[in-house]
N, C-alpha and C. Protein backbone atom coordinates (compact mmCIF):
# COMPACT_ATOMS: atom_id res chain seq x y z
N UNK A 1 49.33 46.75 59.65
CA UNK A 1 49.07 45.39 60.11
C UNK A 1 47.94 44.78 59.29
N UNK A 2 48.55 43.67 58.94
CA UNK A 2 47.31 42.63 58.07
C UNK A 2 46.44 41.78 58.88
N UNK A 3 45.11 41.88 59.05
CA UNK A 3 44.60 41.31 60.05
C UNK A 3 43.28 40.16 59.61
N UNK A 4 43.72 38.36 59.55
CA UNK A 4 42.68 37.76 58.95
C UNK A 4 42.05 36.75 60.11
N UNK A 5 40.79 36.32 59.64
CA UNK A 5 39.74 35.72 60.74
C UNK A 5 39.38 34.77 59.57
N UNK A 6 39.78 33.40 60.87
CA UNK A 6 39.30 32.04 60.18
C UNK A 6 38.20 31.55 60.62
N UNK A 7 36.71 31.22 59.84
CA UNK A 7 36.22 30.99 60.37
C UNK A 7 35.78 29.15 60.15
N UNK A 8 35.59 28.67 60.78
CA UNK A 8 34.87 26.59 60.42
C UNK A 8 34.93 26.50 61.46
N UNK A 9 34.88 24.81 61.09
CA UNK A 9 34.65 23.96 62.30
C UNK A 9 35.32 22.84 62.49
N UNK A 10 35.31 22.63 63.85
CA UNK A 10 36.34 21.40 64.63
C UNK A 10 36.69 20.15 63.89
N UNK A 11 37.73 20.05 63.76
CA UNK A 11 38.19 19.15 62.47
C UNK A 11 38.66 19.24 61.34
N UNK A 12 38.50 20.58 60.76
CA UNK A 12 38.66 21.20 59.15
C UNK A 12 40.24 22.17 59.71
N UNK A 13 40.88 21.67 60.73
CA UNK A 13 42.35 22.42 60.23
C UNK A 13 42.07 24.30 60.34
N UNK A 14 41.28 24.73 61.10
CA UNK A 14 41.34 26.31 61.42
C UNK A 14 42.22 26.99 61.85
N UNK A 15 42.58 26.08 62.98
CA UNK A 15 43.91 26.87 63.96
C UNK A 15 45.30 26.83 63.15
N UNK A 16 45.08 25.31 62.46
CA UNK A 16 46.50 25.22 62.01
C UNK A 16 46.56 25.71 60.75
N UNK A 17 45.77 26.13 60.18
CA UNK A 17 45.39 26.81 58.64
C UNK A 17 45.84 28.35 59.51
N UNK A 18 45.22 29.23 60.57
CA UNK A 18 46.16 30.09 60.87
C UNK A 18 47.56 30.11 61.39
N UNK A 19 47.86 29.37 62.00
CA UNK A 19 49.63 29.13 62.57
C UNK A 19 50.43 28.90 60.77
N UNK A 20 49.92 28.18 59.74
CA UNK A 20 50.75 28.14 58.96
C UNK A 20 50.64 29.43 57.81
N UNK A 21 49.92 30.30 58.15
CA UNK A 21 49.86 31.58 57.79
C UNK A 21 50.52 32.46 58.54
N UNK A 22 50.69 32.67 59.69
CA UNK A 22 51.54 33.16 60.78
C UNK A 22 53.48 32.95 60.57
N UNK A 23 53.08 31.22 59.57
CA UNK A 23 55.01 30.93 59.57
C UNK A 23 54.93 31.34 58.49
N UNK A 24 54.18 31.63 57.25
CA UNK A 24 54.69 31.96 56.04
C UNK A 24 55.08 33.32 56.30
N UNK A 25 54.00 34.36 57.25
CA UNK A 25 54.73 35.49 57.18
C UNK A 25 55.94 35.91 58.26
N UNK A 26 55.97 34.96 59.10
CA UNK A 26 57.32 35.03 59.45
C UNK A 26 58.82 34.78 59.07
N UNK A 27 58.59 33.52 58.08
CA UNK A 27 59.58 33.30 56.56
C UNK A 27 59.76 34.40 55.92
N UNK A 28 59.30 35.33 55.44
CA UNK A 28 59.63 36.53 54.56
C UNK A 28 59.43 37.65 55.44
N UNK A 29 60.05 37.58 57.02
CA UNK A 29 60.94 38.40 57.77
C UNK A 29 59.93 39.37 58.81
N UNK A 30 58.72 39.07 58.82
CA UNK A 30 57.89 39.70 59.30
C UNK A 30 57.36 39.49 60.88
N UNK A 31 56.86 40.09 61.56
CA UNK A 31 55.88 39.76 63.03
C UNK A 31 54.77 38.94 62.30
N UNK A 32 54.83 38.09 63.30
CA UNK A 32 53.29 37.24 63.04
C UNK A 32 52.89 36.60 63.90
N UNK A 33 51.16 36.69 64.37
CA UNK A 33 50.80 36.05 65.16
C UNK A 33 49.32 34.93 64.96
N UNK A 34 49.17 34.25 65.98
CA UNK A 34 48.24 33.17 65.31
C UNK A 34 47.62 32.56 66.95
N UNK A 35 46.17 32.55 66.88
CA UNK A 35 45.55 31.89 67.95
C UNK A 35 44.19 31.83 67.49
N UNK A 36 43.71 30.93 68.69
CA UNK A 36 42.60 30.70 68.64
C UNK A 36 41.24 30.75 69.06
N UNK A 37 39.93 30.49 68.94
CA UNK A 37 39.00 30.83 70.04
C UNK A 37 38.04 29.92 69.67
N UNK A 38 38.19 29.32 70.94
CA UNK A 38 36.86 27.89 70.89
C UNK A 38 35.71 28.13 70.97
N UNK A 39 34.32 27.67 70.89
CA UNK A 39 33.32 27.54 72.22
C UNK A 39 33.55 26.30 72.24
N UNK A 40 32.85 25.19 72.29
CA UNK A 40 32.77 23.73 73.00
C UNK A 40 33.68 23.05 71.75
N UNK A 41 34.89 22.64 72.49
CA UNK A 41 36.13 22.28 71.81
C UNK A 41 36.11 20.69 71.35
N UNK A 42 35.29 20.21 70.26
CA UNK A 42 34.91 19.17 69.78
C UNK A 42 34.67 19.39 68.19
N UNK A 43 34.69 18.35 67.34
CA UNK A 43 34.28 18.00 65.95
C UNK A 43 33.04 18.37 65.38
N UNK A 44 33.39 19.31 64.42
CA UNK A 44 32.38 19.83 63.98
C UNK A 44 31.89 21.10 64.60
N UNK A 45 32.17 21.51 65.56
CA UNK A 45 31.86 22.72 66.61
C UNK A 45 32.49 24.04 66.10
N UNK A 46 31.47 24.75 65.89
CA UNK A 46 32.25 26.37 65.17
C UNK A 46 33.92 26.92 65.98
N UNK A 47 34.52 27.27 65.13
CA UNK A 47 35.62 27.24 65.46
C UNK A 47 36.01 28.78 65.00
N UNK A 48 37.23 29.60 65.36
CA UNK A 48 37.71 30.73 64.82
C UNK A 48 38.82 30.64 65.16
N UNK A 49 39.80 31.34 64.20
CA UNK A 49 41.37 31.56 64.45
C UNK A 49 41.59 32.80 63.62
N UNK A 50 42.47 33.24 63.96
CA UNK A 50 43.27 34.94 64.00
C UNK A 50 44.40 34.95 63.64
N UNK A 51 44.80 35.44 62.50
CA UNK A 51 46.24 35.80 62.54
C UNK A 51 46.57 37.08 61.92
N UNK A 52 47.33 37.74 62.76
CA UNK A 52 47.81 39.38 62.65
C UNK A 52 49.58 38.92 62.10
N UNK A 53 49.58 39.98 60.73
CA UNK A 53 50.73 39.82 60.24
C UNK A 53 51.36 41.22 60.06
N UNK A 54 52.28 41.76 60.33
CA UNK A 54 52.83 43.14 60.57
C UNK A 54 54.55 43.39 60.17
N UNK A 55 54.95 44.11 60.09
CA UNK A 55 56.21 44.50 59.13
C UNK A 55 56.91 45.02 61.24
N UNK A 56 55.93 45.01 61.75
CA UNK A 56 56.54 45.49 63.20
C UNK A 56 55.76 44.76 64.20
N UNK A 57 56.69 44.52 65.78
CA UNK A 57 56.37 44.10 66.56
C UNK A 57 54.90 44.29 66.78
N UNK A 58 54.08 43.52 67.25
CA UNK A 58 52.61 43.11 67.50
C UNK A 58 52.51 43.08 68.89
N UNK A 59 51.79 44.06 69.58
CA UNK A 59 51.45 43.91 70.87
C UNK A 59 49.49 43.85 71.20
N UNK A 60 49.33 43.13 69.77
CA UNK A 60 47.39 43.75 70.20
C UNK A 60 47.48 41.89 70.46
N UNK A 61 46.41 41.36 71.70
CA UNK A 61 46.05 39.70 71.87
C UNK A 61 44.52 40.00 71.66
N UNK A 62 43.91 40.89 71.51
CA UNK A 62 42.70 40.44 71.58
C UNK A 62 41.97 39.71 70.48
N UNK A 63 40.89 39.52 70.43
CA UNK A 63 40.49 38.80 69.05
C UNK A 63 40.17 39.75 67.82
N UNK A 64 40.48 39.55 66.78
CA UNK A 64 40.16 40.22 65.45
C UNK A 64 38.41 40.42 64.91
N UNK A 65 38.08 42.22 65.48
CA UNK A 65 37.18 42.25 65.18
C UNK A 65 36.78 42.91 63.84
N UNK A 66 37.63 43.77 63.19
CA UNK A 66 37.34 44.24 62.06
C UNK A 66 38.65 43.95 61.06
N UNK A 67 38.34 42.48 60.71
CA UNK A 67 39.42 41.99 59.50
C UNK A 67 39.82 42.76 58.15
N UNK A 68 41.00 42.30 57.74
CA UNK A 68 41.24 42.85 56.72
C UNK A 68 40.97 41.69 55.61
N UNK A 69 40.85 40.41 55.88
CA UNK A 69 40.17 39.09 55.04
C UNK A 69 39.64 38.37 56.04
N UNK A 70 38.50 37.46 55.75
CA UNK A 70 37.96 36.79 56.43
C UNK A 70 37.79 35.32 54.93
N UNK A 71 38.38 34.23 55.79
CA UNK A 71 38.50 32.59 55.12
C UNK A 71 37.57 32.23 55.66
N UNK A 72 36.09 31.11 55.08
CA UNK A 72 35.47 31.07 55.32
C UNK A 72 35.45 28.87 54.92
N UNK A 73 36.04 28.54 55.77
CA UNK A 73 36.10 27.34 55.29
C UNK A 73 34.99 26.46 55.53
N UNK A 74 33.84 26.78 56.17
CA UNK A 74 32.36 25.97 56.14
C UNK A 74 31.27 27.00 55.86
N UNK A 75 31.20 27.04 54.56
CA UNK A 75 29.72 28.10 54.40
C UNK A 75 28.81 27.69 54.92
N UNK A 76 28.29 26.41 55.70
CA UNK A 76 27.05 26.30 56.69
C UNK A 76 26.93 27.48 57.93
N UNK A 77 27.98 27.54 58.36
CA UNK A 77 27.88 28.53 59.26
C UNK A 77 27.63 29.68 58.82
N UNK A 78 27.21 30.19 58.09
CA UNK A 78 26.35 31.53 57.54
C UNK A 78 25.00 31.55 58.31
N UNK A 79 24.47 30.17 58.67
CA UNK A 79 22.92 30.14 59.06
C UNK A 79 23.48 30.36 60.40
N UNK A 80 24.76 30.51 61.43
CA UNK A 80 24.63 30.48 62.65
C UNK A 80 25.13 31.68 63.25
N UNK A 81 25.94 32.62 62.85
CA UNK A 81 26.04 34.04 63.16
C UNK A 81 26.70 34.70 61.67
N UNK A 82 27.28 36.25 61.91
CA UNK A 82 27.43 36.78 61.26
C UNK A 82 29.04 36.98 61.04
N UNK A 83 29.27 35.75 60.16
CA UNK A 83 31.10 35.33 59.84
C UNK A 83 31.50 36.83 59.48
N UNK A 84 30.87 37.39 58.62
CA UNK A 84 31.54 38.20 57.97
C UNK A 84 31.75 40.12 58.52
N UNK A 85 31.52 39.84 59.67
CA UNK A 85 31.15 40.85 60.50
C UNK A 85 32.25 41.79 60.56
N UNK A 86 32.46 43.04 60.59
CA UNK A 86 33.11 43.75 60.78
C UNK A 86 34.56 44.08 59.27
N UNK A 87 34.19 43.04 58.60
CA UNK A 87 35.27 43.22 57.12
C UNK A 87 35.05 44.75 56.65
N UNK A 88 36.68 45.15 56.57
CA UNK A 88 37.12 46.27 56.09
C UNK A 88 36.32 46.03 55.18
N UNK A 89 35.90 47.74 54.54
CA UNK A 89 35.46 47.91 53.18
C UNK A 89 35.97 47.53 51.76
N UNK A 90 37.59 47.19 52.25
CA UNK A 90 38.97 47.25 51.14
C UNK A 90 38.81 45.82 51.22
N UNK A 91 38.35 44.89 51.91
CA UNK A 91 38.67 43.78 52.69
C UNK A 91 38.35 42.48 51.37
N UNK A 92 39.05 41.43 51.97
CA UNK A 92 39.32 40.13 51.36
C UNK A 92 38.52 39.35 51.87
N UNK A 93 37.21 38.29 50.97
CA UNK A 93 36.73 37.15 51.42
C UNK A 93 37.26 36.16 50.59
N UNK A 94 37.41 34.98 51.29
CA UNK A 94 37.71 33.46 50.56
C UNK A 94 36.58 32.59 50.93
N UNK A 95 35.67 32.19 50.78
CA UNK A 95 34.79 31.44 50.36
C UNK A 95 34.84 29.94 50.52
N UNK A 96 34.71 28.35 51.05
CA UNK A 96 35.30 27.16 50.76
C UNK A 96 33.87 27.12 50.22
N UNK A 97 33.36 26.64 49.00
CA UNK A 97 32.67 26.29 48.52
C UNK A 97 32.47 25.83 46.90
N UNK A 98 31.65 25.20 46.34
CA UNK A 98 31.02 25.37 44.93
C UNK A 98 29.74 26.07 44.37
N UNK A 99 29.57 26.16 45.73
CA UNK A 99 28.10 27.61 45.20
C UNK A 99 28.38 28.54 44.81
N UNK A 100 27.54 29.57 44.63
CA UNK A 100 27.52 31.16 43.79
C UNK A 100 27.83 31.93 45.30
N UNK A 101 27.76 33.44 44.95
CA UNK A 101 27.97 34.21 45.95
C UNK A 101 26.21 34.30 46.14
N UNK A 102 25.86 34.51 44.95
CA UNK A 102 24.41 34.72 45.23
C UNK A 102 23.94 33.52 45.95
N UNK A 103 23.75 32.26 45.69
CA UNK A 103 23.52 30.83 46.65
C UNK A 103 23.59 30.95 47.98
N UNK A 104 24.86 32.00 48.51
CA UNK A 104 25.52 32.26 49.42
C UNK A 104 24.48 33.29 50.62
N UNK A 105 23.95 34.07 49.63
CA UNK A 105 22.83 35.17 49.68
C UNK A 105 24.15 36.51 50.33
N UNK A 106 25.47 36.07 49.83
CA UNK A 106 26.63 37.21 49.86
C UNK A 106 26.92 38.13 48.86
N UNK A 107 25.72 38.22 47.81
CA UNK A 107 25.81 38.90 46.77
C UNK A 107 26.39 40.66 47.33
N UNK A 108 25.18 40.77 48.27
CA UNK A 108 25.36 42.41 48.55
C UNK A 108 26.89 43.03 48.96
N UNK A 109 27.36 41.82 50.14
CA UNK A 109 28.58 42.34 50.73
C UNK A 109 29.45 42.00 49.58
N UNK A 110 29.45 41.54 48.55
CA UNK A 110 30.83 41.30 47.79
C UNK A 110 30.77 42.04 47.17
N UNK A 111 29.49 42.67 46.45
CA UNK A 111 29.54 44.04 45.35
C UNK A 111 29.51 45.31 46.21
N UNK A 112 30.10 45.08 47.67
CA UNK A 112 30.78 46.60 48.34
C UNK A 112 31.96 46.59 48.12
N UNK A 113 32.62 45.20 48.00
CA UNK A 113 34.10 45.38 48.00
C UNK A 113 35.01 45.47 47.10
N UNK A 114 36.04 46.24 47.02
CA UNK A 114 36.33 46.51 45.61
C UNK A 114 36.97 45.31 44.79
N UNK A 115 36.67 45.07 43.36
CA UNK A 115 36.29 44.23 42.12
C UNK A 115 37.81 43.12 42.64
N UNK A 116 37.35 41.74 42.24
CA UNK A 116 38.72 40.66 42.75
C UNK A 116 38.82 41.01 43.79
N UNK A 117 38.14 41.29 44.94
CA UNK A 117 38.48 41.35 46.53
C UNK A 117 37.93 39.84 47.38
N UNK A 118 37.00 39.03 46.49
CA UNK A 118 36.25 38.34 46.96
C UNK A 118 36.39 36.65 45.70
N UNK A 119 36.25 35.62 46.24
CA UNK A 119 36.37 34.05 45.54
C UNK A 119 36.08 33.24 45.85
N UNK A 120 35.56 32.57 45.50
CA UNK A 120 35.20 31.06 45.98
C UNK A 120 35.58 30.31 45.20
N UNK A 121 36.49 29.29 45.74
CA UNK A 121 37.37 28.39 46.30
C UNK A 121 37.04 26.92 46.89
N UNK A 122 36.91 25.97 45.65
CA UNK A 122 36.01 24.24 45.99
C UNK A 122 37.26 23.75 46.93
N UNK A 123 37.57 24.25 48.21
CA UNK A 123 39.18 23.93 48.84
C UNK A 123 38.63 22.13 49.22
N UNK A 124 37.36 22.36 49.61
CA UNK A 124 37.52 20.75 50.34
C UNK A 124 37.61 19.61 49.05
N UNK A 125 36.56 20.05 48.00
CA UNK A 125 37.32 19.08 46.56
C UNK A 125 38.52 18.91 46.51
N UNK A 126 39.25 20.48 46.44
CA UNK A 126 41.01 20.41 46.47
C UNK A 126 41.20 19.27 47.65
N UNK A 127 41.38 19.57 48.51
CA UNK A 127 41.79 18.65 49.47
C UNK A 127 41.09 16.76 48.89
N UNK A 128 40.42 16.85 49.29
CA UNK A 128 39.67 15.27 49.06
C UNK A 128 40.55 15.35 47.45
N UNK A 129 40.64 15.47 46.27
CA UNK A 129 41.34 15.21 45.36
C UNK A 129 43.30 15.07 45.87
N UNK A 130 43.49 15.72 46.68
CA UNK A 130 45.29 16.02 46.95
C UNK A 130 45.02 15.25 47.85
N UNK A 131 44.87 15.25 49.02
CA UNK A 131 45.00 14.65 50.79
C UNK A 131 44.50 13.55 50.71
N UNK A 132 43.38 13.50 50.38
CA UNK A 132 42.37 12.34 50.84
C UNK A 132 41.63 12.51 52.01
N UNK A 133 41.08 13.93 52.52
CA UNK A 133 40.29 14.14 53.77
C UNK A 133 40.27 15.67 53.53
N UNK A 134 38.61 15.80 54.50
CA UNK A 134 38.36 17.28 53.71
C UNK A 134 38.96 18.16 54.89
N UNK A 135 40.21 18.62 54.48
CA UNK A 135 40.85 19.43 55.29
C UNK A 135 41.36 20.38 54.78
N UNK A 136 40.37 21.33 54.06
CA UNK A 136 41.10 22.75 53.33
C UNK A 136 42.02 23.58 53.85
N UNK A 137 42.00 23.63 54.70
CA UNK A 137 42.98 24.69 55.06
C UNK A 137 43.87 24.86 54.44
N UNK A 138 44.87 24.29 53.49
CA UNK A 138 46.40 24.18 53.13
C UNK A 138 45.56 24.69 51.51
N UNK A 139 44.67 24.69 51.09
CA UNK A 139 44.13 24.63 49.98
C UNK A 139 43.71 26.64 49.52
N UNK A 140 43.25 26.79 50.83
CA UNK A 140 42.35 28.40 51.34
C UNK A 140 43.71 28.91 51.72
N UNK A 141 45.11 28.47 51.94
CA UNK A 141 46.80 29.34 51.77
C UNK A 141 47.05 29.76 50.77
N UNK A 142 46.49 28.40 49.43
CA UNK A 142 47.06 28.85 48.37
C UNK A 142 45.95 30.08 47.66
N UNK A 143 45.15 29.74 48.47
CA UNK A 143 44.07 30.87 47.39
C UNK A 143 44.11 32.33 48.50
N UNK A 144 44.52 32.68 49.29
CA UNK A 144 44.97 33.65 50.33
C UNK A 144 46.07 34.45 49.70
N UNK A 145 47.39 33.36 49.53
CA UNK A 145 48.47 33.88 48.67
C UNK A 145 47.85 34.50 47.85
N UNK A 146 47.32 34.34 46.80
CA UNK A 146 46.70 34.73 45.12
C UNK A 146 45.99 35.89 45.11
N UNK A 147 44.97 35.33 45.73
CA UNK A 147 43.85 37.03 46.60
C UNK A 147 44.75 38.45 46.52
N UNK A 148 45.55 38.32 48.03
CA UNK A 148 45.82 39.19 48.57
C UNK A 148 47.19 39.75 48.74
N UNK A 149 48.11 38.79 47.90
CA UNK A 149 49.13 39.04 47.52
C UNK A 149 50.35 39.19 49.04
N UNK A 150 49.57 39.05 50.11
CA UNK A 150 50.26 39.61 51.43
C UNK A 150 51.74 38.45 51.46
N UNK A 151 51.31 37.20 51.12
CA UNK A 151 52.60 36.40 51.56
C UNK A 151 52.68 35.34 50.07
N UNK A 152 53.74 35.22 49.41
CA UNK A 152 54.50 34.79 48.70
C UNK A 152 53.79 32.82 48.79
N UNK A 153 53.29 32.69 47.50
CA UNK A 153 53.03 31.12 47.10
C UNK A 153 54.35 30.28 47.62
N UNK A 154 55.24 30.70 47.85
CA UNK A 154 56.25 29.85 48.05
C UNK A 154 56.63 29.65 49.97
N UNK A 155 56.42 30.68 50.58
CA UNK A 155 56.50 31.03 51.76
C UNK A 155 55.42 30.00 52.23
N UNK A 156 54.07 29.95 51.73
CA UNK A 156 52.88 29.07 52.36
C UNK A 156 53.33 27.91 52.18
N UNK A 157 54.00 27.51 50.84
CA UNK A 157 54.32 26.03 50.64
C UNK A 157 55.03 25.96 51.72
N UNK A 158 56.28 26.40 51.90
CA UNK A 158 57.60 26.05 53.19
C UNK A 158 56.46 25.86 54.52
N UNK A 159 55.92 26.67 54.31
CA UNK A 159 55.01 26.97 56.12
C UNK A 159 54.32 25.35 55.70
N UNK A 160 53.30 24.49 54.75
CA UNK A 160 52.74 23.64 55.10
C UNK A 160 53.56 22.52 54.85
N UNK A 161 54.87 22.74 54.44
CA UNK A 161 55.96 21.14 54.84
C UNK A 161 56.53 21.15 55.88
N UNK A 162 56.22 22.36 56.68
CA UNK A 162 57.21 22.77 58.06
C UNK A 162 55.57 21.89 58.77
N UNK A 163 54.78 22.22 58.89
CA UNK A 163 53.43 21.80 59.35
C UNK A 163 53.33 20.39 58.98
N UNK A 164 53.22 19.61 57.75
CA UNK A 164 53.25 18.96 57.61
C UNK A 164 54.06 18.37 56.78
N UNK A 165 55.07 17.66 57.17
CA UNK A 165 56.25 16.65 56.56
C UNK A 165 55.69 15.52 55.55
N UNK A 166 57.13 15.27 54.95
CA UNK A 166 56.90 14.41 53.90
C UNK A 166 55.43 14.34 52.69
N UNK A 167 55.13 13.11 52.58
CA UNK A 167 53.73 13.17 51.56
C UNK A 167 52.80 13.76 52.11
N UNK A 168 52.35 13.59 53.18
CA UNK A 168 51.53 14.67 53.69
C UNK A 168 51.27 16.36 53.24
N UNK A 169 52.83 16.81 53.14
CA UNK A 169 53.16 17.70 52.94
C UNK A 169 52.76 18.57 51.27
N UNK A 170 53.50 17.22 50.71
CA UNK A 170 53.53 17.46 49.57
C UNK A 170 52.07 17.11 49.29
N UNK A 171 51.20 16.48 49.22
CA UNK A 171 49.48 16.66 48.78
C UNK A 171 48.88 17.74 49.47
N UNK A 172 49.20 18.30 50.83
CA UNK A 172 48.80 19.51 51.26
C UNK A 172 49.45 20.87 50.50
N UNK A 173 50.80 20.54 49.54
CA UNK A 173 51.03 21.59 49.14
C UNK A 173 50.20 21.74 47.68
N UNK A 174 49.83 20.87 46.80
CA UNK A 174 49.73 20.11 45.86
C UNK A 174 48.23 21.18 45.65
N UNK A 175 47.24 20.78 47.14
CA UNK A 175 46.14 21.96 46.88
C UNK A 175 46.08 22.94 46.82
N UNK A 176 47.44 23.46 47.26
CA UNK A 176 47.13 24.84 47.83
C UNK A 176 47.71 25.41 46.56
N UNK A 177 48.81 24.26 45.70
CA UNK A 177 49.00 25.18 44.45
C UNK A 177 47.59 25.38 43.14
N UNK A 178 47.23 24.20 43.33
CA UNK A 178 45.89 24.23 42.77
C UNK A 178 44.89 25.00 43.19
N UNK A 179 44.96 26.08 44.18
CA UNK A 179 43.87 26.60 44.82
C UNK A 179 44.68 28.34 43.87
N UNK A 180 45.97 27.94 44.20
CA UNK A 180 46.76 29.35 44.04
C UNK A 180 46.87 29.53 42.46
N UNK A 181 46.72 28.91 41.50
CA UNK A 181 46.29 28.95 40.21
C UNK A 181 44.76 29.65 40.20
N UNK A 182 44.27 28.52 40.58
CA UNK A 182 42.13 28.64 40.29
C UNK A 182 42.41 30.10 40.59
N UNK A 183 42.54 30.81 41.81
CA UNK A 183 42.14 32.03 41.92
C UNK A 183 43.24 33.29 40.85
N UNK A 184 44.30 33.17 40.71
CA UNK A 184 45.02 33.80 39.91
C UNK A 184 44.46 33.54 38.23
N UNK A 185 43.79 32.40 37.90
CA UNK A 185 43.18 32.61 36.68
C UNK A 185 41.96 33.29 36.57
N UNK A 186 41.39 33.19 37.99
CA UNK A 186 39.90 33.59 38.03
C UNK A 186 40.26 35.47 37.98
N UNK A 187 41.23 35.99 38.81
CA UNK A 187 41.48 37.22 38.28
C UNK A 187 41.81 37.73 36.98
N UNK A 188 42.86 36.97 36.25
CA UNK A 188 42.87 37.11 34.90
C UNK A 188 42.21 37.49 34.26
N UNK A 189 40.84 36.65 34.08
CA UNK A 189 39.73 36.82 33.60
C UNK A 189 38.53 38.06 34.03
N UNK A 190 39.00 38.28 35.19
CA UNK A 190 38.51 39.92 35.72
C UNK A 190 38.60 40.77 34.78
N UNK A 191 40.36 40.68 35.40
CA UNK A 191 40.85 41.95 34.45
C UNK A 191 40.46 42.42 33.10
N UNK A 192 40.47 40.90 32.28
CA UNK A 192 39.90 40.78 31.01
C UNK A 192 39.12 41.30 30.73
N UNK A 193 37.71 40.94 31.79
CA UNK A 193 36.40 41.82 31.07
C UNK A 193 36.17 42.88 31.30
N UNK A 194 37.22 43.39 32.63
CA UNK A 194 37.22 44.71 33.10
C UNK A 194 38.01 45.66 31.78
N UNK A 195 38.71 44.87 31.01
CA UNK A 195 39.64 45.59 30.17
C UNK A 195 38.76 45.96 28.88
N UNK A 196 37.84 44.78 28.62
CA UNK A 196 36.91 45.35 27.49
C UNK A 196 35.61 45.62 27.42
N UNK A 197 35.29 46.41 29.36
CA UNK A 197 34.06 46.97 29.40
C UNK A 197 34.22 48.19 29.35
């Protein structure tokens, strides 16, 4: 079982950034599940969503405490608890930002995890350039796809025209292919220097 934790805030598309992760891996034949967990259910208000993706029926509801990726679509919330809590050692971070990891002061936890496990991802630029509103979520699919290889660039697209129709659709897909490049080149270039160190 693949198990990821969304973390932002009220307004930035969390829940539905997990439900359309939930349909991509249900498109390529899989269990998938997707919910949410409030505290004070308003704009801007820290937000979390969950989605467990599995090759077999899913009987766990509780909330996801030791992820296998954690999406991090408002790096402010770093100053308000500990997002990154409980990430597998093997584990996947996505980042929404233009800062460093170091900026981040996430230097330590990313050099535990093994090399391309970890990215940052300008999703709300993506978005505000594609959408016209900073709503990464559809942006942090395409860079999820790329990462972690769990669900197919094409599966997320279907999941965010099923989510969101017509132009909508298509500028929400628009980031997420632009998100699903940035990070597939940014590995490239891993590999690269990994190849001639």
């Amino acid at each position: 079982m693949f198990q990821s934790r969304i973390h932002g805030r009220g307004g930035q598309g969390v829940v539905t950034g997990a439900e359309m992760l939930s349909v991509a891996g249900f498109m390529e034949g899989r269990h998938a599940q997707a919910f949410p967990s409030f505290g004070s259910e308003r704009t801007g208000a820290p937000v979390v969503a969950f989605c467990r993706i599995d090759d077999k029926e899913i009987r766990l509801r509780e909330p996801i405490q030791d992820p296998d990726c954690v999406i991090l679509q408002d790096p402010t919330l770093l100053r308000l608890s500990d997002v990154t809590s409980g990430l597998r050692p093997d584990g996947y971070l996505i980042v929404n930002t233009t800062k460093t990891f170091d900026d981040l002061h996430l230097r330590a936890l990313v050099d535990k995890l093994p090399p391309g496990h970890a990215v940052i991802v300008p999703a709300t630029e993506l978005a505000l350039k594609h959408v016209r509103r900073a709503a990464p979520n559809a942006a942090l699919l395409g860079a999820f796809a790329a990462l972690t290889g769990l669900v197919h660039f094409d599966s997320v697209l279907r999941a965010i025209h099923q989510a969101f129709p017509g132009k909508v659709g298509d500028a929400n897909g628009a980031a997420a292919r632009e998100a699903y490049d940035l990070v597939r080149t940014q590995e490239n270039a891993s590999h690269e220097r990994a190849a001639l160190a």
